[in-house]
PDB file of N, CA and C in Angstrom:
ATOM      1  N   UNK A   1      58.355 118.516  95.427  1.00  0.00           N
ATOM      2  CA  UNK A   1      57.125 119.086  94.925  1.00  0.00           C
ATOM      3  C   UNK A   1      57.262 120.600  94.867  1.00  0.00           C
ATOM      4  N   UNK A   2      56.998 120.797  93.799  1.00  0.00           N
ATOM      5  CA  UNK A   2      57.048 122.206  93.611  1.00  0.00           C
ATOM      6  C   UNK A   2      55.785 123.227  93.665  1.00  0.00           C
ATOM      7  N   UNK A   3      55.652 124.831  93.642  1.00  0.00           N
ATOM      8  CA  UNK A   3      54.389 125.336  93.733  1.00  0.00           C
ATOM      9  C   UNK A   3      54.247 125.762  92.286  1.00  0.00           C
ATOM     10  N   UNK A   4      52.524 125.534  92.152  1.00  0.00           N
ATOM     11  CA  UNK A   4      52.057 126.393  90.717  1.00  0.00           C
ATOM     12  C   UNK A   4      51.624 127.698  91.511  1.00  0.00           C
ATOM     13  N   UNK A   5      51.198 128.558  90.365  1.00  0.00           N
ATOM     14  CA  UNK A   5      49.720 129.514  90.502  1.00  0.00           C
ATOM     15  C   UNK A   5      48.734 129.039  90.380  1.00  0.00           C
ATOM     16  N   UNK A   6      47.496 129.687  91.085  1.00  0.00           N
ATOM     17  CA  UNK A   6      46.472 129.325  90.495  1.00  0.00           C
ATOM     18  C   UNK A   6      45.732 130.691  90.723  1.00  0.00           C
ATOM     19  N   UNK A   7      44.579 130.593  89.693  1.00  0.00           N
ATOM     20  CA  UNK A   7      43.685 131.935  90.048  1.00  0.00           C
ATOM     21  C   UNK A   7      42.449 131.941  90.792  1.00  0.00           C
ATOM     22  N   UNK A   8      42.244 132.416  91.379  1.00  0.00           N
ATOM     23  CA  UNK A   8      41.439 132.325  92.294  1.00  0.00           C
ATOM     24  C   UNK A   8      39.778 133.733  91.932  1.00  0.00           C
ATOM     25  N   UNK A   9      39.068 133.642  92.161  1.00  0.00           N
ATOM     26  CA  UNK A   9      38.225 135.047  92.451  1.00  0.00           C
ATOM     27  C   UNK A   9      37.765 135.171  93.089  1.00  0.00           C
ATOM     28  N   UNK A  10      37.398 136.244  93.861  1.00  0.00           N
ATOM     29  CA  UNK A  10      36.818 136.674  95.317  1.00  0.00           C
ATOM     30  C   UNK A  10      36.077 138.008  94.717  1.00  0.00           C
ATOM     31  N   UNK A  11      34.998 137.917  95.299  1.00  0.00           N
ATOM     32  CA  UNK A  11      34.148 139.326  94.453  1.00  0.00           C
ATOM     33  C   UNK A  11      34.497 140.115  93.828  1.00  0.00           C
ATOM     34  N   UNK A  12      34.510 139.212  92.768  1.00  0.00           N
ATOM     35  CA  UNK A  12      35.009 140.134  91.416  1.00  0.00           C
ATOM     36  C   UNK A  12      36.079 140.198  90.928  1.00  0.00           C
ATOM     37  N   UNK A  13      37.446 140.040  91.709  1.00  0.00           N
ATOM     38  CA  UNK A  13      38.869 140.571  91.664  1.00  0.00           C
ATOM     39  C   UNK A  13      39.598 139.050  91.366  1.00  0.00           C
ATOM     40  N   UNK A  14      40.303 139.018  90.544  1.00  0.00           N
ATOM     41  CA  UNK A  14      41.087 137.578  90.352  1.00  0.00           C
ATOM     42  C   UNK A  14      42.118 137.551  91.192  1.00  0.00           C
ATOM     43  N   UNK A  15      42.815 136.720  91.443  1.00  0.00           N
ATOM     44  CA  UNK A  15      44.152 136.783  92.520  1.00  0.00           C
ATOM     45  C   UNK A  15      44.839 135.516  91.718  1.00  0.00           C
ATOM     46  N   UNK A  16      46.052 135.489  91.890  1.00  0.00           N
ATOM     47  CA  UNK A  16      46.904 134.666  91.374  1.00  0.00           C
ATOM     48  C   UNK A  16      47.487 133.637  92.710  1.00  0.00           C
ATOM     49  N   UNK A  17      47.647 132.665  92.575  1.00  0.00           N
ATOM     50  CA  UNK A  17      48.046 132.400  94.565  1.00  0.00           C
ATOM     51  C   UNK A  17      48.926 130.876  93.892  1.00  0.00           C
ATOM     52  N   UNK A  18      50.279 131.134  94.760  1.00  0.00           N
ATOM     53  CA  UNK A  18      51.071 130.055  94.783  1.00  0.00           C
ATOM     54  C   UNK A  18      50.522 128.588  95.560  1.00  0.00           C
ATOM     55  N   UNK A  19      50.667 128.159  94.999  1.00  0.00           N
ATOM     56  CA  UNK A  19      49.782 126.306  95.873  1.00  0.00           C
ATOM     57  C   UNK A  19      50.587 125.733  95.427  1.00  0.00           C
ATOM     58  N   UNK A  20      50.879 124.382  96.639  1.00  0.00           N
ATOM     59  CA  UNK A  20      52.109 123.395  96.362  1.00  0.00           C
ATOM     60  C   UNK A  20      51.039 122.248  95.415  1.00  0.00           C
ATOM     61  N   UNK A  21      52.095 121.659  94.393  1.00  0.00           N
ATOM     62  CA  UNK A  21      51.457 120.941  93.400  1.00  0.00           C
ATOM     63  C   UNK A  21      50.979 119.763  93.980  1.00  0.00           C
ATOM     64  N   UNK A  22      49.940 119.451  93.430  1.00  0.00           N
ATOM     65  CA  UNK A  22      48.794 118.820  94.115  1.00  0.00           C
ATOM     66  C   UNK A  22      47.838 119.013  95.259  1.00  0.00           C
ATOM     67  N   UNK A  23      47.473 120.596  95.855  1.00  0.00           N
ATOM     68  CA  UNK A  23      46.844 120.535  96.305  1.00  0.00           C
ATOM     69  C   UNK A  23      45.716 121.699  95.840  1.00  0.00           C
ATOM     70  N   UNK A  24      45.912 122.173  94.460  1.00  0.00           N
ATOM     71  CA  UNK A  24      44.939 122.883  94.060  1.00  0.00           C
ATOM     72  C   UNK A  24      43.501 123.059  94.244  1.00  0.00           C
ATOM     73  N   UNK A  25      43.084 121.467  93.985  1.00  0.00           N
ATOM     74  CA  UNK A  25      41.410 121.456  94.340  1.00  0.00           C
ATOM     75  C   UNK A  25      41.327 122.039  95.812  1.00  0.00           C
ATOM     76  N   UNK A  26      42.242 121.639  96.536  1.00  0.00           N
ATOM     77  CA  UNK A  26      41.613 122.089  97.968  1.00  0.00           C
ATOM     78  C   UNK A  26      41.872 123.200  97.964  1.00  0.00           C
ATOM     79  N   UNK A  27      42.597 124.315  97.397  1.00  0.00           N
ATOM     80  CA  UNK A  27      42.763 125.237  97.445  1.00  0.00           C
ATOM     81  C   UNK A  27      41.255 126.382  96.851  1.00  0.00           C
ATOM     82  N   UNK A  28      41.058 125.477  95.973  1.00  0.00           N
ATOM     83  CA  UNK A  28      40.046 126.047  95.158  1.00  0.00           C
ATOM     84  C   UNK A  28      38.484 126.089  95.957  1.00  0.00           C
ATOM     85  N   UNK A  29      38.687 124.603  96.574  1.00  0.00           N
ATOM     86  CA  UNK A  29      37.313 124.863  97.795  1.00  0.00           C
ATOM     87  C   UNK A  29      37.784 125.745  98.923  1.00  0.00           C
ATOM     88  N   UNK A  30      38.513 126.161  98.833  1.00  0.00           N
ATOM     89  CA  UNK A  30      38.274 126.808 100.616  1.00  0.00           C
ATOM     90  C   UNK A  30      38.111 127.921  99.728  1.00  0.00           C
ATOM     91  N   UNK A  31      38.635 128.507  98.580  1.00  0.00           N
ATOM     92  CA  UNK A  31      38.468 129.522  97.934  1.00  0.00           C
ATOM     93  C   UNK A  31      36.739 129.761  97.463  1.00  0.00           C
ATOM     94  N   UNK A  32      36.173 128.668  97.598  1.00  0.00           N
ATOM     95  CA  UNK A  32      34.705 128.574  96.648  1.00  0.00           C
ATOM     96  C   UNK A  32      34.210 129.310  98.215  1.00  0.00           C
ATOM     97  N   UNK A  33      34.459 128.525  99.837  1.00  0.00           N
ATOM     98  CA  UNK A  33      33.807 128.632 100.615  1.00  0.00           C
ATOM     99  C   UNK A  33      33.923 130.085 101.428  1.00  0.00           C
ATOM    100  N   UNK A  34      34.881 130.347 100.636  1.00  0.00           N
ATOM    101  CA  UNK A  34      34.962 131.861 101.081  1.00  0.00           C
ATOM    102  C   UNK A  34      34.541 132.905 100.143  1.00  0.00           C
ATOM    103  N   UNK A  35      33.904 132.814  98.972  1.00  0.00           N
ATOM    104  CA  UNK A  35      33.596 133.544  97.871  1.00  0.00           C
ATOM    105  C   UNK A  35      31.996 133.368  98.450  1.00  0.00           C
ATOM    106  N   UNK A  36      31.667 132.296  98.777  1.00  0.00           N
ATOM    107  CA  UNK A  36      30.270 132.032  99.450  1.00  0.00           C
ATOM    108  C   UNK A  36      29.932 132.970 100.209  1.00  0.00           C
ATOM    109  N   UNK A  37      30.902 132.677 101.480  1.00  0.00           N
ATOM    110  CA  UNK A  37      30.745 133.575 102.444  1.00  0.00           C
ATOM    111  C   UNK A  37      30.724 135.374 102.299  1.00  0.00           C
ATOM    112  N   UNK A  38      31.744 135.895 101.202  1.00  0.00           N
ATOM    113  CA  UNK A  38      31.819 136.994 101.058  1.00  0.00           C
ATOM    114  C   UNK A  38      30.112 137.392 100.349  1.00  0.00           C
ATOM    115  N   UNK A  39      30.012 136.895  99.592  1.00  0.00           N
ATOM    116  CA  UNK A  39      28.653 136.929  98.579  1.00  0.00           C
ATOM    117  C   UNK A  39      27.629 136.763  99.619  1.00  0.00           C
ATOM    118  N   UNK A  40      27.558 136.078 100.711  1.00  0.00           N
ATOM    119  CA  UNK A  40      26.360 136.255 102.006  1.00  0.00           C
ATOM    120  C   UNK A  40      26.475 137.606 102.178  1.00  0.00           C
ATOM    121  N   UNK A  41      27.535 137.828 103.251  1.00  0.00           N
ATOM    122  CA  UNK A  41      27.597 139.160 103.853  1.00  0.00           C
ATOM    123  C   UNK A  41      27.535 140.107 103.085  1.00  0.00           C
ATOM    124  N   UNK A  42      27.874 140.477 101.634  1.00  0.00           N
ATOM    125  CA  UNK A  42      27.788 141.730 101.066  1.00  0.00           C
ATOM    126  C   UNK A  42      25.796 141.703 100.857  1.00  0.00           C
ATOM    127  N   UNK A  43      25.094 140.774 100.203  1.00  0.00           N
ATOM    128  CA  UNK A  43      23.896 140.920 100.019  1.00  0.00           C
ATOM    129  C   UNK A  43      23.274 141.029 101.730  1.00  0.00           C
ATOM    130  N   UNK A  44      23.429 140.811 102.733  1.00  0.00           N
ATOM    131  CA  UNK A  44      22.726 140.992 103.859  1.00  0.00           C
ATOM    132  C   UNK A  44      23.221 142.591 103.953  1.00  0.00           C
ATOM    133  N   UNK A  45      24.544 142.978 104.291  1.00  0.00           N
ATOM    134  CA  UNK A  45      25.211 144.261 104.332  1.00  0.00           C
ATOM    135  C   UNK A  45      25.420 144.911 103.478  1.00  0.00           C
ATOM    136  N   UNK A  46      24.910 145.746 102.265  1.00  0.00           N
ATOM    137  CA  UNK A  46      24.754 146.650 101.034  1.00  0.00           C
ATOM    138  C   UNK A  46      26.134 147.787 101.584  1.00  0.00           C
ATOM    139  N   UNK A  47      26.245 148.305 102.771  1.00  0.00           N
ATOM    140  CA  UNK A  47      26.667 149.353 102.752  1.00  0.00           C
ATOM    141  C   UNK A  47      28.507 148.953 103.884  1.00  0.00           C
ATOM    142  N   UNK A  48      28.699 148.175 103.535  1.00  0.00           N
ATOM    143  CA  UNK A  48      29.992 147.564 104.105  1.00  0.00           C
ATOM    144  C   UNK A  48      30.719 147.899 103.086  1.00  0.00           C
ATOM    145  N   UNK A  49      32.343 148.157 103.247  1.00  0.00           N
ATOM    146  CA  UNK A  49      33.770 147.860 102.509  1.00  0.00           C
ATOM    147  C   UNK A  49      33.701 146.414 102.310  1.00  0.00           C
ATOM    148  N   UNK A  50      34.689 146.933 100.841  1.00  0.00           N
ATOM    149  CA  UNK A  50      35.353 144.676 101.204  1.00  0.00           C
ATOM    150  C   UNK A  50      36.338 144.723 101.743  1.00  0.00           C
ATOM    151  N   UNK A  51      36.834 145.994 103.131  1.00  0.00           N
ATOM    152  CA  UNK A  51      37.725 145.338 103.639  1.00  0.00           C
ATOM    153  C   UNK A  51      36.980 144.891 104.838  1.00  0.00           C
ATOM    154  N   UNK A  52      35.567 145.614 105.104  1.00  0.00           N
ATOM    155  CA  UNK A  52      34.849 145.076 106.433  1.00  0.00           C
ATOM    156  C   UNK A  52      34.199 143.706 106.546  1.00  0.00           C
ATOM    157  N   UNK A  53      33.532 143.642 104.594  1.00  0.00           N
ATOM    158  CA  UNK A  53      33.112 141.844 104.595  1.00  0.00           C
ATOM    159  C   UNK A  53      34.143 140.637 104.590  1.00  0.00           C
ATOM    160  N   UNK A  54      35.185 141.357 104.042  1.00  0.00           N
ATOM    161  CA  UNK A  54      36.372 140.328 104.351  1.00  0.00           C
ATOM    162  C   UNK A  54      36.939 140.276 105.335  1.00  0.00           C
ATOM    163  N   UNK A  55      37.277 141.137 106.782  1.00  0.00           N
ATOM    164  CA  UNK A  55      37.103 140.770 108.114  1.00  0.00           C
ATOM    165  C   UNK A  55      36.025 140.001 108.750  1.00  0.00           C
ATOM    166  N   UNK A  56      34.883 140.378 108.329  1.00  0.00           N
ATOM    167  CA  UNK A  56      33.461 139.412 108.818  1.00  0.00           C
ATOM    168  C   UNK A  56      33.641 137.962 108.902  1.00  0.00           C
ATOM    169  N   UNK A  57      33.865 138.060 107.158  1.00  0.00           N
ATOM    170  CA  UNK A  57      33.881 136.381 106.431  1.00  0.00           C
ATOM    171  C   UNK A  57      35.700 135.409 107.489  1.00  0.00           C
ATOM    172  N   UNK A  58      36.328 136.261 107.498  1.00  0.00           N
ATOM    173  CA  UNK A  58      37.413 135.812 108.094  1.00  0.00           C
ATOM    174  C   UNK A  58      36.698 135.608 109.262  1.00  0.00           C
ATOM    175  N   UNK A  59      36.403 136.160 110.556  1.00  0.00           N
ATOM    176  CA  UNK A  59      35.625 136.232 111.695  1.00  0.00           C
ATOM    177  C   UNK A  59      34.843 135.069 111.682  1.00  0.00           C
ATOM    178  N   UNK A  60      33.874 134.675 110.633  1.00  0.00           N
ATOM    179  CA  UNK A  60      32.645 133.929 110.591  1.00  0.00           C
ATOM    180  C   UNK A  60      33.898 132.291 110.594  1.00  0.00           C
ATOM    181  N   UNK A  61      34.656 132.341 109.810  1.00  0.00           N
ATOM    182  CA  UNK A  61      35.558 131.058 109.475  1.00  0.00           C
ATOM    183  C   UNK A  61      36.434 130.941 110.287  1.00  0.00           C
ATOM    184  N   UNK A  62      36.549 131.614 111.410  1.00  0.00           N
ATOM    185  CA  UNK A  62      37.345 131.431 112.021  1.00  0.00           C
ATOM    186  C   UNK A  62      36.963 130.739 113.681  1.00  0.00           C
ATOM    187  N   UNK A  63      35.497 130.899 113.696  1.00  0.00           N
ATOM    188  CA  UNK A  63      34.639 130.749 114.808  1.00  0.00           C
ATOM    189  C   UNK A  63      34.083 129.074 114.312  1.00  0.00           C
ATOM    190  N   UNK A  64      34.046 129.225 112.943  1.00  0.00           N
ATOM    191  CA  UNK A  64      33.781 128.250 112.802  1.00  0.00           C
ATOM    192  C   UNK A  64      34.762 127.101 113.002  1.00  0.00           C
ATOM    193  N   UNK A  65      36.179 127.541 112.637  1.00  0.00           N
ATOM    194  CA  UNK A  65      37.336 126.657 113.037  1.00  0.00           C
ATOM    195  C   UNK A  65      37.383 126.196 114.558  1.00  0.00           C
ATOM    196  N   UNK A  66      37.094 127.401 115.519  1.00  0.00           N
ATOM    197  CA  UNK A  66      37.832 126.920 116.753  1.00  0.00           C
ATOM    198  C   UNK A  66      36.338 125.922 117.149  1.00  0.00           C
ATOM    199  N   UNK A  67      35.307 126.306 116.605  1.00  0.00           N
ATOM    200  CA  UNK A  67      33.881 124.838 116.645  1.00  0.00           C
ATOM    201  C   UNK A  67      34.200 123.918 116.401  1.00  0.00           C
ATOM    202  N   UNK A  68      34.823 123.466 115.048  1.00  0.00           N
ATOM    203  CA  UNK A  68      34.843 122.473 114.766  1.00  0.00           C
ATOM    204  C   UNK A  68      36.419 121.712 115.999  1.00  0.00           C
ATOM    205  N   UNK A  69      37.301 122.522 116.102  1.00  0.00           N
ATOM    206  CA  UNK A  69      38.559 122.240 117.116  1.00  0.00           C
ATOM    207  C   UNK A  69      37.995 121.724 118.154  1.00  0.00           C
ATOM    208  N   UNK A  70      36.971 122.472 118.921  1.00  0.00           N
ATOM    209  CA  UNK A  70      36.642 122.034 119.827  1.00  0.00           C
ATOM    210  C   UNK A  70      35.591 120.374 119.672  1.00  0.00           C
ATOM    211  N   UNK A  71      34.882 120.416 118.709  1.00  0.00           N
ATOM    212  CA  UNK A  71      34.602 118.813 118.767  1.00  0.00           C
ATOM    213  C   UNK A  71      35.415 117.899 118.544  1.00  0.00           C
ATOM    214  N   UNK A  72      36.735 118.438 117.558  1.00  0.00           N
ATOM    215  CA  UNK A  72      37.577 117.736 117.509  1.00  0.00           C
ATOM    216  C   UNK A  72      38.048 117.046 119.244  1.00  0.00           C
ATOM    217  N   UNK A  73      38.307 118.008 119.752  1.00  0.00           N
ATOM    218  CA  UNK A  73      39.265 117.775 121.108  1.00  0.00           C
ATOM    219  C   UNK A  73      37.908 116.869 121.877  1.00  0.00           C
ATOM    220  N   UNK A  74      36.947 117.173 121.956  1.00  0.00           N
ATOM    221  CA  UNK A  74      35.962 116.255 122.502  1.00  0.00           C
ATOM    222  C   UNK A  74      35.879 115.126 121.998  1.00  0.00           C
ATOM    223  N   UNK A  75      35.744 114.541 120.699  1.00  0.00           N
ATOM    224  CA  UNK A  75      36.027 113.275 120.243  1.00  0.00           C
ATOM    225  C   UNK A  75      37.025 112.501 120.663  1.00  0.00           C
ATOM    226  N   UNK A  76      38.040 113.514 120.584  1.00  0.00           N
ATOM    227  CA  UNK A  76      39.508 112.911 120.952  1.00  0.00           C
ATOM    228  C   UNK A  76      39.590 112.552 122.021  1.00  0.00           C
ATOM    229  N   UNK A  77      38.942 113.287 123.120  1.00  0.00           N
ATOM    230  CA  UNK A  77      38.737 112.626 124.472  1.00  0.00           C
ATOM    231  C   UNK A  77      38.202 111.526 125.274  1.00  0.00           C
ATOM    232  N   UNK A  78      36.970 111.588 124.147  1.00  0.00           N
ATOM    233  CA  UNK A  78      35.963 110.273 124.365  1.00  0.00           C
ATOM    234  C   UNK A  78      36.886 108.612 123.946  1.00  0.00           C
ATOM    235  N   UNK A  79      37.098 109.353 122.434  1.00  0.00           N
ATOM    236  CA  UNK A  79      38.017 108.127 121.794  1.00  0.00           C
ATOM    237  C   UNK A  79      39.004 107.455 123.193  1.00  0.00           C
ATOM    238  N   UNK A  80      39.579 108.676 123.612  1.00  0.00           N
ATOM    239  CA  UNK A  80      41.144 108.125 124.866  1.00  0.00           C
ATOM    240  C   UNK A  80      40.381 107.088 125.824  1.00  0.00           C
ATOM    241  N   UNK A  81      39.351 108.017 126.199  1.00  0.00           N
ATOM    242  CA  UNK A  81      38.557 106.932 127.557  1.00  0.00           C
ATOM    243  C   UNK A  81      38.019 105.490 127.043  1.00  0.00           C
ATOM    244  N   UNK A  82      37.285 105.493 125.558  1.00  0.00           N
ATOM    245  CA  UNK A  82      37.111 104.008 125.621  1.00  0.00           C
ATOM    246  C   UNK A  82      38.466 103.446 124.966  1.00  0.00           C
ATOM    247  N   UNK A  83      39.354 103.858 124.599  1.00  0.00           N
ATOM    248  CA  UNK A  83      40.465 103.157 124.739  1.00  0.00           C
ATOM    249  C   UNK A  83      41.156 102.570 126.310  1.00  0.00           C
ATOM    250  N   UNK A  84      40.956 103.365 126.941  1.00  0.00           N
ATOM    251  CA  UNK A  84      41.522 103.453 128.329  1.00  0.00           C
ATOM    252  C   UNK A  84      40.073 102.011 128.737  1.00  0.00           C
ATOM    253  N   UNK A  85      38.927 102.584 128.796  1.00  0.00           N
ATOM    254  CA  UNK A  85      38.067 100.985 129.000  1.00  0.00           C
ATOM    255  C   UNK A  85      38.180  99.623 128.685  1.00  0.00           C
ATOM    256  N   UNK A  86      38.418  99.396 127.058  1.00  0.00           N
ATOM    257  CA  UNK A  86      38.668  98.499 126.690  1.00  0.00           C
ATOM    258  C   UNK A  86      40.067  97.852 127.326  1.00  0.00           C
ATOM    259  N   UNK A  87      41.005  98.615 127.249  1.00  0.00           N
ATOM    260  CA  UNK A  87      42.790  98.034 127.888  1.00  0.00           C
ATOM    261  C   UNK A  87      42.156  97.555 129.035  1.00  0.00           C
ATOM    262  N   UNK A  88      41.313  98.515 130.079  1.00  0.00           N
ATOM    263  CA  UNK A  88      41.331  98.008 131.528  1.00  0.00           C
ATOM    264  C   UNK A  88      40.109  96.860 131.418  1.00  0.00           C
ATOM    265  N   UNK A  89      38.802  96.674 130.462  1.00  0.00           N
ATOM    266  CA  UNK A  89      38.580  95.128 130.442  1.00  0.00           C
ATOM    267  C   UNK A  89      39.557  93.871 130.163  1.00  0.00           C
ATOM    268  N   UNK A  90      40.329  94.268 129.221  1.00  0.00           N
ATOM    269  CA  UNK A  90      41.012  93.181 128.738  1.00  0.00           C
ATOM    270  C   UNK A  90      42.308  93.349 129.896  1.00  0.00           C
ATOM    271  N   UNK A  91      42.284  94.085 130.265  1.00  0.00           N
ATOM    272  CA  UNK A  91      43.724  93.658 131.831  1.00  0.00           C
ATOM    273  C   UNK A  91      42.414  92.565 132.468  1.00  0.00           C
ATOM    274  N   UNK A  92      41.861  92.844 133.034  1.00  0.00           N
ATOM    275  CA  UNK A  92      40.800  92.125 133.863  1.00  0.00           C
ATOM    276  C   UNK A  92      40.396  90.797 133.036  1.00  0.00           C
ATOM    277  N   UNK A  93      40.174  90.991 131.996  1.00  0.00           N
ATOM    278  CA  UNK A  93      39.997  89.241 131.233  1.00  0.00           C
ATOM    279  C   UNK A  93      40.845  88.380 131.519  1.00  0.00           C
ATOM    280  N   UNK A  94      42.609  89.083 131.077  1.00  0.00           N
ATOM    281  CA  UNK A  94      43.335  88.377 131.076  1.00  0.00           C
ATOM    282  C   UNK A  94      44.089  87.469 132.581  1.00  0.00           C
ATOM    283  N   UNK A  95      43.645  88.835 133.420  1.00  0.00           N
ATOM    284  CA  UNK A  95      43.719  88.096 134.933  1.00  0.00           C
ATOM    285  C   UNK A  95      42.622  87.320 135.252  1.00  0.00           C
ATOM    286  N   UNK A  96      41.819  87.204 135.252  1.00  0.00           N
ATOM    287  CA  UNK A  96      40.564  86.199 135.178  1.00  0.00           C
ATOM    288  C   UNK A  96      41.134  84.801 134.689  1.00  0.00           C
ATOM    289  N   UNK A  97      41.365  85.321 133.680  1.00  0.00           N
ATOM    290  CA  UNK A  97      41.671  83.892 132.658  1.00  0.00           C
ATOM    291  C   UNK A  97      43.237  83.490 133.002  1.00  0.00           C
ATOM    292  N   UNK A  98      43.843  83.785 133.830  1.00  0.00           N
ATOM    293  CA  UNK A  98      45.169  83.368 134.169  1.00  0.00           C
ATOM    294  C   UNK A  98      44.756  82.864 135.809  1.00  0.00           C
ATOM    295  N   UNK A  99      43.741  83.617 136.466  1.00  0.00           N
ATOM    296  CA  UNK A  99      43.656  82.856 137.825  1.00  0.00           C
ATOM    297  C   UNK A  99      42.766  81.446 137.751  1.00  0.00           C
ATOM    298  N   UNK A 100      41.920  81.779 136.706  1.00  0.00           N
ATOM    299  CA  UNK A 100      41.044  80.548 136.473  1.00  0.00           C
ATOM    300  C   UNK A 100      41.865  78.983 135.977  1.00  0.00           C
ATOM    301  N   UNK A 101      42.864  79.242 135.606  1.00  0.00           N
ATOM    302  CA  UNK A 101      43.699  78.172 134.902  1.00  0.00           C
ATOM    303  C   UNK A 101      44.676  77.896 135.781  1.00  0.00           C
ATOM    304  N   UNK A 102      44.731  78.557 137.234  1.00  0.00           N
ATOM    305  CA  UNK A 102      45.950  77.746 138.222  1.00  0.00           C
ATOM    306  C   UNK A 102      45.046  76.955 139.263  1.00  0.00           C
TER     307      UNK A 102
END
């Protein structure tokens, strides 16, 4: 698989950006969700750089990443334990059902 270009815009400015083929659309949403984000912060903040709203917007997505990480890792934890429940009912069924039959 090889990479295209694609163009991208971010307030105002086009960018050209290498993406491996076939994953453009997603490229293009994280691009939409950050054009979002820039377009918040400049209308709340009139008197910011875009190099300060584009630290923000990075900042804001990045808090939002280690949020979502962290439910990740909590799911993941919960998931382990009722895995770990279910194995240790079914150890216990199966000894049940092996003492019951001698």
């Amino acid at each position: 698989m090889g990479n295209s270009a694609i163009e991208i815009t971010l307030m105002g400015r086009t960018y050209s950006i290498a993406c491996p083929a076939g994953r453009e659309t997603a490229l293009r949403a994280v691009a939409k969700k950050l054009e979002d984000q820039l377009t918040g912060l400049k209308a709340k903040t009139n008197n910011l750089s875009r190099e300060e709203i584009a630290i923000m917007a990075a900042l804001n997505i990045g808090y939002e990443l280690i949020e979502e990480q962290a439910k990740n890792q909590q799911y993941a934890k919960q998931v382990d334990e009722r895995i770990h429940l279910l194995q240790s009912t079914i150890e216990h069924a199966l000894v049940e059902r092996s003492n019951n039959k001698d």
